[in-house]
C-alpha atoms as a PDB file:
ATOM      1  CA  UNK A   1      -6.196 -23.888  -5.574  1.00  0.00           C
ATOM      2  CA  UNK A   2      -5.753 -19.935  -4.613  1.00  0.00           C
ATOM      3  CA  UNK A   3      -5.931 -17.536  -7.449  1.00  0.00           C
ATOM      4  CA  UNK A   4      -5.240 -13.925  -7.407  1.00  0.00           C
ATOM      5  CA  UNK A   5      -6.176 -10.808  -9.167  1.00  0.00           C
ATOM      6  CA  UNK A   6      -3.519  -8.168  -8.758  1.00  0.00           C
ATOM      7  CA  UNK A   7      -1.606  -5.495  -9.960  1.00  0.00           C
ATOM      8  CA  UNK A   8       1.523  -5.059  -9.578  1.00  0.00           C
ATOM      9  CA  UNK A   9       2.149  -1.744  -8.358  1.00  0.00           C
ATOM     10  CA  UNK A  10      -1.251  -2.018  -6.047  1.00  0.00           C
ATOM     11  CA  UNK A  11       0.185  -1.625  -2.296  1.00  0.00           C
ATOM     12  CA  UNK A  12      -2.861  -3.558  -1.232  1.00  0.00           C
ATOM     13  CA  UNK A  13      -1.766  -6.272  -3.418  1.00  0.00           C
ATOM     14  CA  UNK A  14       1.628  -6.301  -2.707  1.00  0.00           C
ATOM     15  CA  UNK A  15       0.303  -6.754   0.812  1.00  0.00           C
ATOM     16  CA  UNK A  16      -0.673  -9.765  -0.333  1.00  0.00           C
ATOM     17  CA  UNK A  17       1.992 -11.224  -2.589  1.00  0.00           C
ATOM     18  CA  UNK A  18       4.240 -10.598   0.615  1.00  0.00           C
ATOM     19  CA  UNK A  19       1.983 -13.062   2.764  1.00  0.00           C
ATOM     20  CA  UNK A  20       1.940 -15.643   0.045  1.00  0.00           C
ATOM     21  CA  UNK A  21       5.998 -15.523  -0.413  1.00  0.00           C
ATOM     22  CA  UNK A  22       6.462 -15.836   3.219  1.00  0.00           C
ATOM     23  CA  UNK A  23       4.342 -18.600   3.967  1.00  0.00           C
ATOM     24  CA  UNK A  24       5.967 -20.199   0.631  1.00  0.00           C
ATOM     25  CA  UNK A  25       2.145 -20.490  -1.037  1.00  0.00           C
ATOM     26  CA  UNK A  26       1.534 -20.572  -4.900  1.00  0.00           C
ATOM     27  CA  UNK A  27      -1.509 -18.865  -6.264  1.00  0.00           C
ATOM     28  CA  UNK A  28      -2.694 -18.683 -10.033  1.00  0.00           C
ATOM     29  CA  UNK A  29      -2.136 -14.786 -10.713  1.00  0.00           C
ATOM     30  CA  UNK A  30      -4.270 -12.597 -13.048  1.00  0.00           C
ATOM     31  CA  UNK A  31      -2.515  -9.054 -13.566  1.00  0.00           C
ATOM     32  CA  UNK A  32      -5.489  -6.935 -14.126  1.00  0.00           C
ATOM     33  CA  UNK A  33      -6.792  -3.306 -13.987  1.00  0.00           C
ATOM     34  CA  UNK A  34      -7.713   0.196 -15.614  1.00  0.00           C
ATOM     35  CA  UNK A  35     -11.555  -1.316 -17.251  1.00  0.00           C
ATOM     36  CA  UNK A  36     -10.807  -4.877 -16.529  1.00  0.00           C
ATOM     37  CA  UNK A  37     -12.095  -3.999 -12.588  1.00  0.00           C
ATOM     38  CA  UNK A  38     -15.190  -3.468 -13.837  1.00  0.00           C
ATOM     39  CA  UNK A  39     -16.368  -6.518 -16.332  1.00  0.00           C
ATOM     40  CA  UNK A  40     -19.074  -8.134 -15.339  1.00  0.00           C
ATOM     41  CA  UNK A  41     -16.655 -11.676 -14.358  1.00  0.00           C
ATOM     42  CA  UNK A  42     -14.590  -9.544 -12.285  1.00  0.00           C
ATOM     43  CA  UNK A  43     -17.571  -7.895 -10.301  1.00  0.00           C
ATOM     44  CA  UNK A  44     -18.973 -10.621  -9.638  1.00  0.00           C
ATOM     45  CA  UNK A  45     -15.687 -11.643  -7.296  1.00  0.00           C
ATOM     46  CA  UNK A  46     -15.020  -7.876  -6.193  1.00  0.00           C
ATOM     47  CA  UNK A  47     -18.288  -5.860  -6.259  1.00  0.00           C
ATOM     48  CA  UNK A  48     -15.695  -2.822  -5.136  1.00  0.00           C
ATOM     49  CA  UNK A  49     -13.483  -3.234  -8.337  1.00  0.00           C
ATOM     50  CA  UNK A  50     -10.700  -3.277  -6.772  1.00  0.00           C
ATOM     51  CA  UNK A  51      -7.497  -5.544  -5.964  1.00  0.00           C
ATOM     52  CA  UNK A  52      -6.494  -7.815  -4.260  1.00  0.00           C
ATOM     53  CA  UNK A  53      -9.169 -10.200  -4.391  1.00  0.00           C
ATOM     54  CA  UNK A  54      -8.171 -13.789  -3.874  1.00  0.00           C
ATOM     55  CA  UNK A  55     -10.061 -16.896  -4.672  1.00  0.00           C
ATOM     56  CA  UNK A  56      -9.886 -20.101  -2.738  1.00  0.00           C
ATOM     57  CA  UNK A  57     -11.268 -23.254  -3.214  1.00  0.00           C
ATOM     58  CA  UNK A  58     -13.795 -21.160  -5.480  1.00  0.00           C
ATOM     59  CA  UNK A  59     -14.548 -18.642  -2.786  1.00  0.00           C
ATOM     60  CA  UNK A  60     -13.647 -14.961  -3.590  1.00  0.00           C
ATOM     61  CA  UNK A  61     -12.103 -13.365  -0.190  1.00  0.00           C
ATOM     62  CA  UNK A  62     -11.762  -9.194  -0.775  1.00  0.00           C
ATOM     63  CA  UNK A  63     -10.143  -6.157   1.401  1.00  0.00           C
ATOM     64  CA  UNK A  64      -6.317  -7.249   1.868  1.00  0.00           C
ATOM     65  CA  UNK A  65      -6.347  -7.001   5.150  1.00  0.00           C
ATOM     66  CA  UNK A  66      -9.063  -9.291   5.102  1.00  0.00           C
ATOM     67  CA  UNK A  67      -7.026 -11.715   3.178  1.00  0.00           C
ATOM     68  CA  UNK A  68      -3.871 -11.444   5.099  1.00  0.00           C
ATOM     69  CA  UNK A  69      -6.113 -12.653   8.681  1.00  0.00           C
ATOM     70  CA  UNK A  70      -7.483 -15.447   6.171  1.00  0.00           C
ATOM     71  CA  UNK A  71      -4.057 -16.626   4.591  1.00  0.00           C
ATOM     72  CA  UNK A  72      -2.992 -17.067   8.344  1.00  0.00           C
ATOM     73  CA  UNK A  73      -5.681 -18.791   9.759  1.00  0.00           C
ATOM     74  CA  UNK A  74      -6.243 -21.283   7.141  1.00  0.00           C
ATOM     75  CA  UNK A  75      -2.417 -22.013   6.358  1.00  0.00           C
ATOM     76  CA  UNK A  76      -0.490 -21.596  10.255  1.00  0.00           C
ATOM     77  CA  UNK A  77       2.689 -22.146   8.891  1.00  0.00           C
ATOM     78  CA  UNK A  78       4.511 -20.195   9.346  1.00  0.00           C
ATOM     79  CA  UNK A  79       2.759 -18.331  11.616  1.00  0.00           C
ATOM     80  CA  UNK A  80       2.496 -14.564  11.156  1.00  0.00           C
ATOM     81  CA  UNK A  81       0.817 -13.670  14.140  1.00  0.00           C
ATOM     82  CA  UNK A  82       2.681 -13.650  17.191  1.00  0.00           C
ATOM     83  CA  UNK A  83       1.588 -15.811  20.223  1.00  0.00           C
ATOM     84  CA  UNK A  84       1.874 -13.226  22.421  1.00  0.00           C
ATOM     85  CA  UNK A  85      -1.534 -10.994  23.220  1.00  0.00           C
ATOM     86  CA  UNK A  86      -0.306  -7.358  23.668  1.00  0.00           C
ATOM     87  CA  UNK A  87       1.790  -7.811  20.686  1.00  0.00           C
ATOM     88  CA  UNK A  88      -0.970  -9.193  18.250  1.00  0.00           C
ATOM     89  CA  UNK A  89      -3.213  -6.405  19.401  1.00  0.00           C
ATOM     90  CA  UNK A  90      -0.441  -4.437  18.022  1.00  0.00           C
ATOM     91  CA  UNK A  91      -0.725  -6.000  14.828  1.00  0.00           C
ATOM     92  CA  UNK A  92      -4.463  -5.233  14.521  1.00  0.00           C
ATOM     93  CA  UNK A  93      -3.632  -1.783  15.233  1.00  0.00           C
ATOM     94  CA  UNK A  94      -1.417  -1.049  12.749  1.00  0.00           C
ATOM     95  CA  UNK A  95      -3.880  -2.801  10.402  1.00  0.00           C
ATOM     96  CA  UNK A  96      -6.584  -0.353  11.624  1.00  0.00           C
ATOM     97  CA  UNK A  97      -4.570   2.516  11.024  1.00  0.00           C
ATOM     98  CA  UNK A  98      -3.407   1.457   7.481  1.00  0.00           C
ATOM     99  CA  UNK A  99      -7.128   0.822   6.444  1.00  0.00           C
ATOM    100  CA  UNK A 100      -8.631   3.700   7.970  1.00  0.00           C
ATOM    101  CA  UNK A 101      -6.545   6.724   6.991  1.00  0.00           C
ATOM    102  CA  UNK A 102      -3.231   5.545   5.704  1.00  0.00           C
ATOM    103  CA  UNK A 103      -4.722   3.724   2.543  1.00  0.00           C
ATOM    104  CA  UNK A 104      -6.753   6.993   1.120  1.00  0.00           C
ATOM    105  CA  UNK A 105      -4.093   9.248   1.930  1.00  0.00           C
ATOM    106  CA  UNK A 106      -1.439   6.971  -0.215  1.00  0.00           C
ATOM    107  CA  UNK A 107      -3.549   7.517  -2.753  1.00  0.00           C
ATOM    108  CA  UNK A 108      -3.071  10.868  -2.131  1.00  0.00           C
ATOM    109  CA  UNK A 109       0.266  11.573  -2.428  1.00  0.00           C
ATOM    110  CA  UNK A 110       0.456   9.633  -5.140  1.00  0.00           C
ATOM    111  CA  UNK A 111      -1.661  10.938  -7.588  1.00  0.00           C
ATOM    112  CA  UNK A 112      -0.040  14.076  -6.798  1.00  0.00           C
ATOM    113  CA  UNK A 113       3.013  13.046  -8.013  1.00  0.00           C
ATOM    114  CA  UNK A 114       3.895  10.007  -9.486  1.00  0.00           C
ATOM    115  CA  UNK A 115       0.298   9.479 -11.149  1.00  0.00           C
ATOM    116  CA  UNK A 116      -1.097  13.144 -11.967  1.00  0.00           C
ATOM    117  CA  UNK A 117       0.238  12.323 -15.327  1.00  0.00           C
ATOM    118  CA  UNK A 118      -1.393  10.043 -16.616  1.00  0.00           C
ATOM    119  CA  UNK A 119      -5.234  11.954 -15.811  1.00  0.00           C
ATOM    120  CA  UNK A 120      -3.958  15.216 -15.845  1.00  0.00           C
ATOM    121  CA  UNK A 121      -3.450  14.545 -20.015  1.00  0.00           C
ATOM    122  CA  UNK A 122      -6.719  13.597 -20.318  1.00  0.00           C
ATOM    123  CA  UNK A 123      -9.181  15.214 -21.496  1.00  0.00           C
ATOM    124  CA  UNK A 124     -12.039  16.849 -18.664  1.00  0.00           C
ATOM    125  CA  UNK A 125     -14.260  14.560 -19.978  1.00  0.00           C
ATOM    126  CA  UNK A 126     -12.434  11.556 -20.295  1.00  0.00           C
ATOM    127  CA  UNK A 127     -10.775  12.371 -16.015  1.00  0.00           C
ATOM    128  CA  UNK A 128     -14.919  12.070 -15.075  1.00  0.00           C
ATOM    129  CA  UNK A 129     -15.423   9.278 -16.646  1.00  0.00           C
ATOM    130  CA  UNK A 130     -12.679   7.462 -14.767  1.00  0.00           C
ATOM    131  CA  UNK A 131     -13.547   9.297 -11.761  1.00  0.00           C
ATOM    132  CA  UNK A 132     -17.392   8.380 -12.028  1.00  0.00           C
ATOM    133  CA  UNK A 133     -16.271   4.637 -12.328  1.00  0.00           C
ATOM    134  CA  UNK A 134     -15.114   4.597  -9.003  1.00  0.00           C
ATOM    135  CA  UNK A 135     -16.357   2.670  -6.200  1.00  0.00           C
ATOM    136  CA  UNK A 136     -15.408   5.294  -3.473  1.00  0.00           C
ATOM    137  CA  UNK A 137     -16.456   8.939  -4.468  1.00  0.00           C
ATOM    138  CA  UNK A 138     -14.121  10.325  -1.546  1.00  0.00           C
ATOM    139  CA  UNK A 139     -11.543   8.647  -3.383  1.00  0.00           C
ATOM    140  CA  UNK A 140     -12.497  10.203  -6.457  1.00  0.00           C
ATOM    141  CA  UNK A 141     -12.593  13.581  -4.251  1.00  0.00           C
ATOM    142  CA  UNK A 142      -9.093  12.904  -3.244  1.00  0.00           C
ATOM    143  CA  UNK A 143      -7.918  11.959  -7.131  1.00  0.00           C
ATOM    144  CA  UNK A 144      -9.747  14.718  -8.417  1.00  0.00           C
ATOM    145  CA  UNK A 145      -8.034  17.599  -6.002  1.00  0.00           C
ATOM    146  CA  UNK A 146      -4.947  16.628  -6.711  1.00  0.00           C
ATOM    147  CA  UNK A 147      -4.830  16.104 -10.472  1.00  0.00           C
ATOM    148  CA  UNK A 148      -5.831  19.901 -10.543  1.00  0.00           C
ATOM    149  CA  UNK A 149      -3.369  21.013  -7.563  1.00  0.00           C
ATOM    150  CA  UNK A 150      -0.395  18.653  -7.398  1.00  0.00           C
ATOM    151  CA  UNK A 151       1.243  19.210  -4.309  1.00  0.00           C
ATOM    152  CA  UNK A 152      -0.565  21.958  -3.641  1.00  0.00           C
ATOM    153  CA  UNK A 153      -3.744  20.357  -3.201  1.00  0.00           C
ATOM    154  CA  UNK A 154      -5.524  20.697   0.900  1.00  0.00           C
ATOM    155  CA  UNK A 155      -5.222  16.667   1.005  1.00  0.00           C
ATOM    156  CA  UNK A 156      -1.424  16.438   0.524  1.00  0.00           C
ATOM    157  CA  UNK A 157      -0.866  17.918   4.490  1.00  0.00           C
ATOM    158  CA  UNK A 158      -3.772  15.650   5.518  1.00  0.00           C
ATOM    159  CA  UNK A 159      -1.616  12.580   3.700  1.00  0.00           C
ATOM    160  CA  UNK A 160       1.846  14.147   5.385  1.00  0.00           C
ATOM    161  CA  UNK A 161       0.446  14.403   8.396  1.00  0.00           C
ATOM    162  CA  UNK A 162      -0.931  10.392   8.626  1.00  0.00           C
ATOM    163  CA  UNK A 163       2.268   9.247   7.240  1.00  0.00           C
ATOM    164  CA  UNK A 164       4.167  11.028   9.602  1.00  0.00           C
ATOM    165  CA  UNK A 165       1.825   8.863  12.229  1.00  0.00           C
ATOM    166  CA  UNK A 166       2.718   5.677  11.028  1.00  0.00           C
ATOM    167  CA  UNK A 167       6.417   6.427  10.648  1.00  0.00           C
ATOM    168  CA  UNK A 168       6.481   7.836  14.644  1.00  0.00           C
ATOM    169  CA  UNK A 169       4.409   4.458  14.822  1.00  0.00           C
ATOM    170  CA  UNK A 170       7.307   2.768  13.188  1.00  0.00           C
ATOM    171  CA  UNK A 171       9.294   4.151  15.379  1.00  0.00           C
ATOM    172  CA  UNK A 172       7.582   3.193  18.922  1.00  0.00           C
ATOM    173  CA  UNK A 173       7.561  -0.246  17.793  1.00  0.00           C
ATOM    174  CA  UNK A 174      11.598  -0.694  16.804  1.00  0.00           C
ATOM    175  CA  UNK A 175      12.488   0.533  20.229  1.00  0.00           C
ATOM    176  CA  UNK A 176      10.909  -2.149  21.843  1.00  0.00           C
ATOM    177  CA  UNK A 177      11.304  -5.351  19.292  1.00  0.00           C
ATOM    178  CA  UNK A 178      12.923  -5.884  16.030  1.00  0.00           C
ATOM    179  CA  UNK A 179       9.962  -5.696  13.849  1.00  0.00           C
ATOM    180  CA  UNK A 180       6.602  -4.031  14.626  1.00  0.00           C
ATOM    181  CA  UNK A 181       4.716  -6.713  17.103  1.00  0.00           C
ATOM    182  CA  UNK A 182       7.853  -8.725  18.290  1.00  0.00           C
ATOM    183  CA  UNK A 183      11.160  -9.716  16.769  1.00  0.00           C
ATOM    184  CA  UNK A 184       9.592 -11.874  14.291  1.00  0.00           C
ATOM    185  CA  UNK A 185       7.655 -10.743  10.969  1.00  0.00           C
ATOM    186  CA  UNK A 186       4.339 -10.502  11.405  1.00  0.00           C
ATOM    187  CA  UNK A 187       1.162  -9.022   9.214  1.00  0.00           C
ATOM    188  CA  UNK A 188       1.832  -5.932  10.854  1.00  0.00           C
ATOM    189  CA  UNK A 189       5.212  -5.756   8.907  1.00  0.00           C
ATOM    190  CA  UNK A 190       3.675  -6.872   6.076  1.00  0.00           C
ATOM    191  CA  UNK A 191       0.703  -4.954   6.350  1.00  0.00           C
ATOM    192  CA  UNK A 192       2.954  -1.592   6.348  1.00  0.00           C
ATOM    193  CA  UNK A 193       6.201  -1.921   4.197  1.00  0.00           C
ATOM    194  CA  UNK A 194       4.133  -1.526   1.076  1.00  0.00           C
ATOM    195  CA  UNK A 195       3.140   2.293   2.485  1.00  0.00           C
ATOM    196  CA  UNK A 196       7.070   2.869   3.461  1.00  0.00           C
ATOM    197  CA  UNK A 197       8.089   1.770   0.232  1.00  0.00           C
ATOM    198  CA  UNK A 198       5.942   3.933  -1.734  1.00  0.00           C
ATOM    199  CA  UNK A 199       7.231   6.878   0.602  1.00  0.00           C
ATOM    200  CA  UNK A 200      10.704   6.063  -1.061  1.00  0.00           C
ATOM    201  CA  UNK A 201       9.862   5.491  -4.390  1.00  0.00           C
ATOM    202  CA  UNK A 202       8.614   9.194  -4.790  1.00  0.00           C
ATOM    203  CA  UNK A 203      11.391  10.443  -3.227  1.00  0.00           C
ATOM    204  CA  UNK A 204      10.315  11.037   0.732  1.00  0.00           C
ATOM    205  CA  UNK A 205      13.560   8.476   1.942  1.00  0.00           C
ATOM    206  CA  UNK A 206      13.523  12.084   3.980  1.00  0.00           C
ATOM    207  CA  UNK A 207      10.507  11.540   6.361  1.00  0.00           C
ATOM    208  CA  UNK A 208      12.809   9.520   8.482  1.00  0.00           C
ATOM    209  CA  UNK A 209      16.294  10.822   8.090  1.00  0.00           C
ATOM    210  CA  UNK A 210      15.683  11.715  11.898  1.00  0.00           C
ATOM    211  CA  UNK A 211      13.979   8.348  12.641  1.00  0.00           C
ATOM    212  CA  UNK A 212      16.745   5.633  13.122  1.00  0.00           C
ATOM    213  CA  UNK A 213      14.287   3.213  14.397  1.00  0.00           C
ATOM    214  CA  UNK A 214      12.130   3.250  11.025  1.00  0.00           C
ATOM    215  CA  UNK A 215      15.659   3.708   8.670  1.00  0.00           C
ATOM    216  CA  UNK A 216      16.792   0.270  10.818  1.00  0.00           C
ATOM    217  CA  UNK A 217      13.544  -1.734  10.050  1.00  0.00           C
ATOM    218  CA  UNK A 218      13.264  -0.844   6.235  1.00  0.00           C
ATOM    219  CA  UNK A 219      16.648  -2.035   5.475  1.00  0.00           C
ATOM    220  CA  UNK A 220      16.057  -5.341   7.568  1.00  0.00           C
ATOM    221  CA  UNK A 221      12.456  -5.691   5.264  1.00  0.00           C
ATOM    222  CA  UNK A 222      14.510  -5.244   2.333  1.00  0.00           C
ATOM    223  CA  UNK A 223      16.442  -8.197   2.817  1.00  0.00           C
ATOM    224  CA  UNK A 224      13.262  -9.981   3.891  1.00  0.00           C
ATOM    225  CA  UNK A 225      13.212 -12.421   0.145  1.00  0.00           C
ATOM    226  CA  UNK A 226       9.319 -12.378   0.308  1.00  0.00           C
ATOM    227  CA  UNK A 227       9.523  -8.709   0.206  1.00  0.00           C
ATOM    228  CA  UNK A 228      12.063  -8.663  -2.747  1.00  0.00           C
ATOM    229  CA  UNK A 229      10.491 -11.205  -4.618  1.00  0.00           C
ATOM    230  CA  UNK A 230       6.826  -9.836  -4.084  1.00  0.00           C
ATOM    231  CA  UNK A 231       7.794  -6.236  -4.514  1.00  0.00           C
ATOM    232  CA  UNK A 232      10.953  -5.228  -6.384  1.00  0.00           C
ATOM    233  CA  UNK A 233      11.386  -8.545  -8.620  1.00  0.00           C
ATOM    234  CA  UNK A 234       7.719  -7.930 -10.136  1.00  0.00           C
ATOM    235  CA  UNK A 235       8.229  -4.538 -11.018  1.00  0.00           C
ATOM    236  CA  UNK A 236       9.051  -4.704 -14.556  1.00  0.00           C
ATOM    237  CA  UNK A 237       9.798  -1.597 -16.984  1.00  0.00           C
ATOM    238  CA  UNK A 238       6.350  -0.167 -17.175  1.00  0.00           C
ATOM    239  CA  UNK A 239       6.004  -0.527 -13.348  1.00  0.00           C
ATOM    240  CA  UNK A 240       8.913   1.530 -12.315  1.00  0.00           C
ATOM    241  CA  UNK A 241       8.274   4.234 -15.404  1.00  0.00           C
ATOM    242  CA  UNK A 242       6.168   6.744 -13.217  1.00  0.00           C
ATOM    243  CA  UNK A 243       8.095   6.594 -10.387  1.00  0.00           C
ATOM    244  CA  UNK A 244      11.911   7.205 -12.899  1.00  0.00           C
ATOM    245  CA  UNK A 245      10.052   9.870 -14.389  1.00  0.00           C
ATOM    246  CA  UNK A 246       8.600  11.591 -11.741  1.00  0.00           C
ATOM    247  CA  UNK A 247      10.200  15.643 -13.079  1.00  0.00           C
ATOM    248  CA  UNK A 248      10.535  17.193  -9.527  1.00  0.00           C
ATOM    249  CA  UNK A 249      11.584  16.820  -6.060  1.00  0.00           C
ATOM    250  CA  UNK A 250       8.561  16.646  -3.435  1.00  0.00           C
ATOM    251  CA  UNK A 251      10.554  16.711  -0.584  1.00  0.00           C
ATOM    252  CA  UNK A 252      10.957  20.905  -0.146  1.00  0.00           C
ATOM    253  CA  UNK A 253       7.240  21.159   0.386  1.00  0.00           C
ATOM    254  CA  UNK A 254       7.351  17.990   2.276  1.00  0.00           C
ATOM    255  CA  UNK A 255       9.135  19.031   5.038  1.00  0.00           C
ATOM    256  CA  UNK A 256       7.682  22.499   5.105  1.00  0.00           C
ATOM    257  CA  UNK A 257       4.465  20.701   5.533  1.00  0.00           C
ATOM    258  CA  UNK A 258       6.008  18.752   8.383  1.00  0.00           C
ATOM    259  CA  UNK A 259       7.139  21.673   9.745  1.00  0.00           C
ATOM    260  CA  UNK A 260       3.926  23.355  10.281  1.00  0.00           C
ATOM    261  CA  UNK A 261       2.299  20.235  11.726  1.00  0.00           C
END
């Protein structure tokens, strides 16, 4: 039986959640976070406190792009790695590039302006605390930058700058095939739409008004149904709050940024 601990508005786990709609799998979910990453019973799953972790057949697999390789393998059908070489090295890249930089710098612009929020009301005490929790003090670098600066922080350009990668990324790929390693989904599709999404739900639609390449593909993953039933049917109130109440537009300093790059 697969289990999985999750949260809803986790891009990693909605990494996930895509996989298991598309391949039509079932998995026992447990909705945690905040202090719940870091019982003892969770830890012992996810020594990085963190989500997605899934569990199958009593066997805790971590890092979600990890899991997507793993859901694959083990359950072929249907198959979201292409057959074709070239093309699933593609998929590994864009996997690569996701884990390495675009994952920390999400985080990024988040925090600096959908999330600030919620830490920047806390007390100083209280905002170490959380931050000292962490598994990953450069994340906690990152977090802690831009609840004092916002937008203004020095990581938003680095964040802007690797998104503005993966879109021209994006891009390369939809003038060759109709997704991003062939003109089938594949776990490079899934692997990314999470990042694009987020990009739109804070208001950066923007980033690829001049990109008709990425603007095609995003529409065709919204009618994907694993993407709308992973994604946009599990967002309840709570879940879309930060992103409806998010009290300015980042997009002038956005494209300044981009500008200057």
């Amino acid at each position: 039986m697969l289990e999985l601990y999750h949260s809803v508005n986790s891009v990693c786990a909605q990494k996930v959640r895509i996989a298991l709609a598309a391949k039509g799998l079932q998995a026992r979910e447990h909705n945690i976070s905040g202090d719940q990453l870091f019982t003892p019973e969770y830890l012992k799953l996810n020594a990085n406190a963190v989500v997605p972790t899934l569990v199958d057949d009593a066997v805790p697999v971590i890092e979600s792009s990890v899991i997507l390789y793993y859901l694959d393998e083990k359950y072929p059908e249907p198959a979201l790695m292409p057959a074709e070489f070239h093309q699933r090295a593609r998929v590994r890249l864009f996997n690569k590039l996701i884990d390495e930089y675009v994952h920390n710098y999400c985080t990024v612009i988040s925090f600096a302006t959908v999330f600030r929020p919620n830490l920047a009301d806390k007390s100083e005490a209280e905002r170490e605390a959380y931050f000292a929790k962490a598994p990953s003090k450069k994340r906690s670098e990152y977090k802690r930058d831009v609840v004092k600066l916002g937008m203004d922080s020095k990581y938003v350009v680095e964040s802007i700058e690797f998104h503005e990668k993966l879109l021209d990324w994006i891009e390369e790929s939809t003038g060759r095939w109709s997704y991003l390693a062939g003109e089938r989904l594949s776990l490079a599709d899934i692997a990314v739409i999470p990042y694009v999404i987020r990009l739109d739900l804070i208001g950066l639609s923007r980033m690829w008004d001049k990109r008709p390449g990425v603007a095609a593909w995003y529409q065709r993953m919204h009618k994907q149904e694993c993407v709308d039933k992973a994604v946009f049917q599990r967002m309840g109130a709570d879940d879309w709050a930060p992103f409806r109440k998010l009290d300015f537009d980042p997009w002038p300093l956005v494209s300044r940024i981009i500008g200057s790059l």
